[in-house]
C-alpha atoms as a PDB file:
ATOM      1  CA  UNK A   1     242.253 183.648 148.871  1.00  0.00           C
ATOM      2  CA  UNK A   2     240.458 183.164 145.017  1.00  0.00           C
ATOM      3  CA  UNK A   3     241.414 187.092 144.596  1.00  0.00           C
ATOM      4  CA  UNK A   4     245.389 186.241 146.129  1.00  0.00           C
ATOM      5  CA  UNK A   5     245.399 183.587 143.397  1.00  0.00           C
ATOM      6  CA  UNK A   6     243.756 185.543 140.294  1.00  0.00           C
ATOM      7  CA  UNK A   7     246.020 188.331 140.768  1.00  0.00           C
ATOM      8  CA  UNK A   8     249.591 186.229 140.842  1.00  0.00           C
ATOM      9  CA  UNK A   9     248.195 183.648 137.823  1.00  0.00           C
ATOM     10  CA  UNK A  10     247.604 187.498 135.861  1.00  0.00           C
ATOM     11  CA  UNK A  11     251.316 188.833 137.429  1.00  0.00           C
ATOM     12  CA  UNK A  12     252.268 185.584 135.843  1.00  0.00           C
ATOM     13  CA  UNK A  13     250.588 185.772 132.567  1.00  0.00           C
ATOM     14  CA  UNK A  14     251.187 189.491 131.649  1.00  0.00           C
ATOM     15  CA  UNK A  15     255.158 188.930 130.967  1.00  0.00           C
ATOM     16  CA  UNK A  16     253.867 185.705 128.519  1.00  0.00           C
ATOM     17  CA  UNK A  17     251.674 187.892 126.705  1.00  0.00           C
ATOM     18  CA  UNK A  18     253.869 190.792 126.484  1.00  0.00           C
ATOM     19  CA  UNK A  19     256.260 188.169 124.791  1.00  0.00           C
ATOM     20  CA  UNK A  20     253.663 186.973 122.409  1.00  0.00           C
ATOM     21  CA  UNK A  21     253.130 190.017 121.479  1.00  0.00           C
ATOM     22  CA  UNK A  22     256.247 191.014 120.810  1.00  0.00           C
ATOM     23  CA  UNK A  23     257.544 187.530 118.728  1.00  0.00           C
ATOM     24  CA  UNK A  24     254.340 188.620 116.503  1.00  0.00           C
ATOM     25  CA  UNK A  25     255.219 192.023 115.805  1.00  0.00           C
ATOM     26  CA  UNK A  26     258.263 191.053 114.597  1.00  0.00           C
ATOM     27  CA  UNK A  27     256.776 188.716 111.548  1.00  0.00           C
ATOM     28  CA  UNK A  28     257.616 190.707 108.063  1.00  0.00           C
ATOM     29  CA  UNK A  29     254.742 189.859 106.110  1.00  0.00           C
ATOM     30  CA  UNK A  30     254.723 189.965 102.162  1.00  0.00           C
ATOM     31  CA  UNK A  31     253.018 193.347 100.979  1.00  0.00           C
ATOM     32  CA  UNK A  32     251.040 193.687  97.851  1.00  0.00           C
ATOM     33  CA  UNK A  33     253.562 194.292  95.917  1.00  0.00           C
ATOM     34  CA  UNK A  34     255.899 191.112  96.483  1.00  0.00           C
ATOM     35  CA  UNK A  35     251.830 189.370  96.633  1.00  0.00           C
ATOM     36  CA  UNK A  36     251.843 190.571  92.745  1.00  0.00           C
ATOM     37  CA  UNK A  37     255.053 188.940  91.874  1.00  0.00           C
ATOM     38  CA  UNK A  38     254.347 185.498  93.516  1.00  0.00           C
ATOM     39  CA  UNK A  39     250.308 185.677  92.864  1.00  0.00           C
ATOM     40  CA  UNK A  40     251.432 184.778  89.245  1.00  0.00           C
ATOM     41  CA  UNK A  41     251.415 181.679  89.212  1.00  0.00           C
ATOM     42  CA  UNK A  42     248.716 179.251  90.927  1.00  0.00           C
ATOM     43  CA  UNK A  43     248.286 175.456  90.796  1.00  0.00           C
ATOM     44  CA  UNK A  44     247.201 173.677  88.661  1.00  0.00           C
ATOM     45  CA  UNK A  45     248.320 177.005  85.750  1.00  0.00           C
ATOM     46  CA  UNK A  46     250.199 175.247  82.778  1.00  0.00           C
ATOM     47  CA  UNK A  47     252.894 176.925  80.599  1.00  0.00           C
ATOM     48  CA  UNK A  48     253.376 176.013  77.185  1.00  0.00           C
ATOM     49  CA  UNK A  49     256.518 177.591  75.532  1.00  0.00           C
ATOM     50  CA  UNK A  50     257.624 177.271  71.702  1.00  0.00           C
ATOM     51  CA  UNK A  51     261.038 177.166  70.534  1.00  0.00           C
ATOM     52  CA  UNK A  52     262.648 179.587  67.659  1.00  0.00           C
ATOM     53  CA  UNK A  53     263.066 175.529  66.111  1.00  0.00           C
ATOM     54  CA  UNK A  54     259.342 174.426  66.665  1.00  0.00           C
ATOM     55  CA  UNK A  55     259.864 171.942  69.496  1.00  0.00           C
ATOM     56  CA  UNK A  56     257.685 172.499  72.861  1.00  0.00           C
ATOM     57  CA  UNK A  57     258.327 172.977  76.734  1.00  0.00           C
ATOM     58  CA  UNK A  58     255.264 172.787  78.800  1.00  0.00           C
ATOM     59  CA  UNK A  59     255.751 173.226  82.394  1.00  0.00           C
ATOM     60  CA  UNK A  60     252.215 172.697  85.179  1.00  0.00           C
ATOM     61  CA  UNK A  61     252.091 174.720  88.185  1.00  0.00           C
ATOM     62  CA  UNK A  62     251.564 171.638  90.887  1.00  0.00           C
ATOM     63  CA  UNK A  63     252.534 173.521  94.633  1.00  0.00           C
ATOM     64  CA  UNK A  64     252.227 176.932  96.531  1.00  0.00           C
ATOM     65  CA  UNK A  65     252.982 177.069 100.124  1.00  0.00           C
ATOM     66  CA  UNK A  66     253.425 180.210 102.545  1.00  0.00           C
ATOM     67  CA  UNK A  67     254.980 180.446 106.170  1.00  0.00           C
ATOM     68  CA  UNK A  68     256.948 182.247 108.882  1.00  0.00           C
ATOM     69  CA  UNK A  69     260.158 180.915 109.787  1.00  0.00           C
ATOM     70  CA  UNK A  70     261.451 181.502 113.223  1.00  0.00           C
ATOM     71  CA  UNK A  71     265.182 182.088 114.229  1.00  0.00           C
ATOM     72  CA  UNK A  72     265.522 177.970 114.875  1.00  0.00           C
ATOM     73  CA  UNK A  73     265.215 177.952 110.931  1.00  0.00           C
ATOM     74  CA  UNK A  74     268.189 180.316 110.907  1.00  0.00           C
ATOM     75  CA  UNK A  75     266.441 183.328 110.120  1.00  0.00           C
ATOM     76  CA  UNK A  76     266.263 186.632 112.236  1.00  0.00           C
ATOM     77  CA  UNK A  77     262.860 188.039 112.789  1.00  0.00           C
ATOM     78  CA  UNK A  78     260.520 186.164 111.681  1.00  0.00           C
ATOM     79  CA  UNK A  79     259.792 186.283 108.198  1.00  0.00           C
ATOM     80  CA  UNK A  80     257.302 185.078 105.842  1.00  0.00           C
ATOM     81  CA  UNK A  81     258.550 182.822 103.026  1.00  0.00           C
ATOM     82  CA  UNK A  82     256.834 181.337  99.774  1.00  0.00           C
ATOM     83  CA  UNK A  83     257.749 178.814  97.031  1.00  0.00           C
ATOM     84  CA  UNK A  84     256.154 177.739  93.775  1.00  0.00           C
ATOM     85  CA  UNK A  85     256.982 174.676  92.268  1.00  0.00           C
ATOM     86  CA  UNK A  86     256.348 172.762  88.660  1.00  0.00           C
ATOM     87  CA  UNK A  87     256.710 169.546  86.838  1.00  0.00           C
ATOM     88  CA  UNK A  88     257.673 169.157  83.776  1.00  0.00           C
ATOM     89  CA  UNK A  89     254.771 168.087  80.985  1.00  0.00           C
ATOM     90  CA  UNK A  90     255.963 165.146  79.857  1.00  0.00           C
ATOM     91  CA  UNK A  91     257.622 164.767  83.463  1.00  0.00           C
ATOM     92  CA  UNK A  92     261.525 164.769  82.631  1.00  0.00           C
ATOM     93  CA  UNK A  93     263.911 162.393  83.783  1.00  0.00           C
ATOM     94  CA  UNK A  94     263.535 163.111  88.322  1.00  0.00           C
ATOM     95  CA  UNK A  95     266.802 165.205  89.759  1.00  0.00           C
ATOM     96  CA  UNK A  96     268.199 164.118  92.781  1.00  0.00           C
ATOM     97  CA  UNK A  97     267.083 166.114  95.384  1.00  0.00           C
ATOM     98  CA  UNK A  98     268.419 164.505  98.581  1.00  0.00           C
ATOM     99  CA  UNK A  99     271.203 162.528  99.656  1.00  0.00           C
ATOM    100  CA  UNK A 100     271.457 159.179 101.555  1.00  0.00           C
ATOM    101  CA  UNK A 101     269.271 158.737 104.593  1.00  0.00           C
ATOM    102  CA  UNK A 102     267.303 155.505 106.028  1.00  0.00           C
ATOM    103  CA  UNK A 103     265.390 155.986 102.586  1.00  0.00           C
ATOM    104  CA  UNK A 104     268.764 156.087 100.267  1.00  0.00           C
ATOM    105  CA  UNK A 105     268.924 159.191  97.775  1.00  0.00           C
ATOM    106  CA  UNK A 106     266.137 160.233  97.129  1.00  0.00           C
ATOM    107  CA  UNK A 107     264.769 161.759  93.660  1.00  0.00           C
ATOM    108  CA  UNK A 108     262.061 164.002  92.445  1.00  0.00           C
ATOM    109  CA  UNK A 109     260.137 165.321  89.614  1.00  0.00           C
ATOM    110  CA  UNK A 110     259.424 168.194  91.226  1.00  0.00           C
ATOM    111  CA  UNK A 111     261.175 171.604  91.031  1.00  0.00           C
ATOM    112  CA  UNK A 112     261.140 174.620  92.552  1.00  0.00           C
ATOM    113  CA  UNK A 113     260.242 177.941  90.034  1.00  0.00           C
ATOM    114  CA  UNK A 114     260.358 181.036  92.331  1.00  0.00           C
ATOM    115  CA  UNK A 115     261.268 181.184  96.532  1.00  0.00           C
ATOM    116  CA  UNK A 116     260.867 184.378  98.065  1.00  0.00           C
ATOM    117  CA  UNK A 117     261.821 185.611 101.902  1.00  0.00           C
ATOM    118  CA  UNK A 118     260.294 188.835 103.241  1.00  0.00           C
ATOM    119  CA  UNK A 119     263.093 189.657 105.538  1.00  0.00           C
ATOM    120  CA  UNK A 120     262.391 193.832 105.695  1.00  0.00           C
ATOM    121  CA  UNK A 121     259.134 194.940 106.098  1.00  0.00           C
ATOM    122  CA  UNK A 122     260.331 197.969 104.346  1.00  0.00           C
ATOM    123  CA  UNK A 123     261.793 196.670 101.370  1.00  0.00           C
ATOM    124  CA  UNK A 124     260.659 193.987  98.365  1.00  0.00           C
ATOM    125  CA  UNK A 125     260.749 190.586  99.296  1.00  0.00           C
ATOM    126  CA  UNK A 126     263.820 188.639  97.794  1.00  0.00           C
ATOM    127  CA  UNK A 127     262.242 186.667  94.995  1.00  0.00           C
ATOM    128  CA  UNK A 128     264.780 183.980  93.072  1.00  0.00           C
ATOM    129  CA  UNK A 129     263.784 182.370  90.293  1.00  0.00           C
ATOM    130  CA  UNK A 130     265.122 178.767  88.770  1.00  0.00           C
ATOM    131  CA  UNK A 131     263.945 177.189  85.973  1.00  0.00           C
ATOM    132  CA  UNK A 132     265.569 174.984  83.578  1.00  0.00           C
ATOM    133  CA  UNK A 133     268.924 175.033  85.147  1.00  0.00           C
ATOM    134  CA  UNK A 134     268.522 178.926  85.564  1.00  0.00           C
ATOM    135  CA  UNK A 135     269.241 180.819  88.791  1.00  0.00           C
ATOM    136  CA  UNK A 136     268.495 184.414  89.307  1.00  0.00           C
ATOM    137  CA  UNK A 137     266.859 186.927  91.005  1.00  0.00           C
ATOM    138  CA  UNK A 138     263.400 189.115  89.939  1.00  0.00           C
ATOM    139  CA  UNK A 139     264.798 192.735  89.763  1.00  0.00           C
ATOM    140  CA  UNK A 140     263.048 195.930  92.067  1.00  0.00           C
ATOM    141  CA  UNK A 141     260.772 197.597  89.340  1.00  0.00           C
ATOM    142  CA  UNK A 142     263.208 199.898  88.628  1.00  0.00           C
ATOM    143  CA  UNK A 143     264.813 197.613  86.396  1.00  0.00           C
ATOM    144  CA  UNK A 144     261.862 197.473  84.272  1.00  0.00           C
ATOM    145  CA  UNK A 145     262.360 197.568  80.226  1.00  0.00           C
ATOM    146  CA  UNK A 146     259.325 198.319  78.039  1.00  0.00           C
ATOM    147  CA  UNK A 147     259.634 197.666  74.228  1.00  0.00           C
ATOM    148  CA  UNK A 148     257.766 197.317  71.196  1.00  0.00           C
ATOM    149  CA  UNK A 149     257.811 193.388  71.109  1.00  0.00           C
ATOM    150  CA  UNK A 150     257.112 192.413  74.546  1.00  0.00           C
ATOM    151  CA  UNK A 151     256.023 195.927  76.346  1.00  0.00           C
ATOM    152  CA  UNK A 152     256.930 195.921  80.291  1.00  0.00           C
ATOM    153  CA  UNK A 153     259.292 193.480  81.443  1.00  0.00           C
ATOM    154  CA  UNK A 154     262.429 191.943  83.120  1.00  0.00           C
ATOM    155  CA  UNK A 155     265.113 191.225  81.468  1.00  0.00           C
ATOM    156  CA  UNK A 156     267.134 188.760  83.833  1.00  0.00           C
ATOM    157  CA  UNK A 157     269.958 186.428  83.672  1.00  0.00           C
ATOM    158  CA  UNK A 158     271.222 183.511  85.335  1.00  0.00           C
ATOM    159  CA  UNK A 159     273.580 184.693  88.026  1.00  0.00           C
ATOM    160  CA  UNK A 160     276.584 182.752  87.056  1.00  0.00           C
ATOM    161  CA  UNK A 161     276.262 182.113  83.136  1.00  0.00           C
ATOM    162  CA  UNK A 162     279.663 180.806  82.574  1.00  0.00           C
ATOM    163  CA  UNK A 163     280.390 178.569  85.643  1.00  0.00           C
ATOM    164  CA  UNK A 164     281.273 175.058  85.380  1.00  0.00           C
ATOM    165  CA  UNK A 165     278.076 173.096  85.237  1.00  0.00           C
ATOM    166  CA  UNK A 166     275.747 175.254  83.229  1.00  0.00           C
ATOM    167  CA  UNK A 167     274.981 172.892  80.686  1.00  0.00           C
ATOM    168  CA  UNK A 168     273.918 173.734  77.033  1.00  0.00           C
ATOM    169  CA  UNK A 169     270.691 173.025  77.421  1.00  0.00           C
ATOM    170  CA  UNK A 170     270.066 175.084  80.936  1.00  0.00           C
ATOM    171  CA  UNK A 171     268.146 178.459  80.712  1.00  0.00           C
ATOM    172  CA  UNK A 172     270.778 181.358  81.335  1.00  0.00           C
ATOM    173  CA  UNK A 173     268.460 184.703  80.030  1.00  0.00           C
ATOM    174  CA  UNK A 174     264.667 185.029  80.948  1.00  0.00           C
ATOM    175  CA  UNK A 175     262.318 187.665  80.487  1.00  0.00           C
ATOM    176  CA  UNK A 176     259.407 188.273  83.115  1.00  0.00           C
ATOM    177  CA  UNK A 177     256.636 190.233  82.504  1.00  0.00           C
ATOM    178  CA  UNK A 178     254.587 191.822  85.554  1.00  0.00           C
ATOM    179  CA  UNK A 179     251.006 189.627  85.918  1.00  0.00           C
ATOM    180  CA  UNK A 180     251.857 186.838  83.522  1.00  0.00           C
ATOM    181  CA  UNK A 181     255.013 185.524  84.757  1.00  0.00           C
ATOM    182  CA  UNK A 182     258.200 183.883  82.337  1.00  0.00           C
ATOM    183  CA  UNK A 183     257.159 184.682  78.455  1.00  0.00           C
ATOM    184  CA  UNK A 184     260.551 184.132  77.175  1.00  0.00           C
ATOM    185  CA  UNK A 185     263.911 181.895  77.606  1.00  0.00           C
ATOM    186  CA  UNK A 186     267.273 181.465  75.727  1.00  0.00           C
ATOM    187  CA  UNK A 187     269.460 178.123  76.926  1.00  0.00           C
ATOM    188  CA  UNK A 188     273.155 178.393  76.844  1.00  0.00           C
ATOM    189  CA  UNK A 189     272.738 176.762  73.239  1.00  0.00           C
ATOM    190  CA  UNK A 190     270.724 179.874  71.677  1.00  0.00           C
ATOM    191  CA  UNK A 191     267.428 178.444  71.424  1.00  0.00           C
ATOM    192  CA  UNK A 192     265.105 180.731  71.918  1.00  0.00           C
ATOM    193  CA  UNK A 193     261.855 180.086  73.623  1.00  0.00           C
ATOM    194  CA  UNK A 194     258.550 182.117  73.623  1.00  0.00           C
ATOM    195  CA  UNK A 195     255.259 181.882  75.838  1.00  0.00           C
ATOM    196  CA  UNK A 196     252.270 180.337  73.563  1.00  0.00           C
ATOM    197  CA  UNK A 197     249.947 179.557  76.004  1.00  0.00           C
ATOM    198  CA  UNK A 198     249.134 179.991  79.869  1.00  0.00           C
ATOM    199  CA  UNK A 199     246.180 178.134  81.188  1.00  0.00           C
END
């Protein structure tokens, strides 16, 4: 009778764990190589940028989370995703960042600097970037420039430069460099801004 009832609870269990199984082999995890691209940047890390004019833009590295999202978060698969986000040093004037609710709108200081979805297990991660009004997207290393002045970077810019709503004073051209992250920015208005200092 104990034997009749250990083999149907395992004739049970086997389909359960042959499910498991299979829901886990399906996570696309980041790789070392999309690892090098986010492992910029950790909290607590502070940016301090100097403009072409002499003014500053400091930015501090405050959040860094990691996790699989399942199809019920709309993805297929389950992928791993990442964010990094900063506040601004002085913090800047808090965006609005959700709307209405038991709470009212609700506003933050906090921004998001690079989200990334592993989606293919064969391919790079999708890494977007947004800083200072900017929008875009880190390039495959293909795309790589290497010059004199700033050796082996990206040159990227903001996927929609001349839409309404890019203000003057939004980022629309960065450069990234591999292992140190943004070290240059131009807003709409010109102004030019380099890397100084990363601590």
């Amino acid at each position: 009778l104990l034997s009749d009832t250990l083999i149907m609870t395992t004739k049970k269990l086997i389909p359960i764990l042959i499910l498991l199984a299979s829901l886990l082999s399906c996570q696309h995890s980041f790789d070392k190589n999309d690892l090098k691209i986010i492992n910029t940047y950790n909290v607590g890390d502070t940016l301090v940028f100097r403009s072409d004019g002499g003014s500053y833009d400091s930015i501090e590295i405050i959040d860094k989370q990691f996790r699989y999202n399942g199809a019920s978060e709309g993805y297929s698969g389950n992928p791993e995703t990442g964010f990094i986000a900063y506040r601004s040093i002085p913090p800047s004037k808090p965006e609005l960042v959700g709307f209405g609710g038991s709470q009212g709108d609700v506003y933050s200081n906090e921004k998001y600097l690079l989200s990334a979805v592993k989606r293919d297990k064969h391919k790079r991660a999708t890494i977007d970037i947004k800083y200072g009004g900017f929008d875009g997207e880190i390039p495959n290393e293909q795309k790589l420039i290497t010059d004199n002045e700033y050796g082996t970077y990206f040159d990227i810019t903001h996927f929609c430069i001349n839409c309404n709503g890019v203000d003057s004073s939004d980022v629309v051209k960065l450069k990234w460099k591999p292992s140190v992250g943004i070290i240059w920015y131009q807003k709409k208005d010109n102004r030019i801004y380099k890397l100084v200092a990363k601590f």
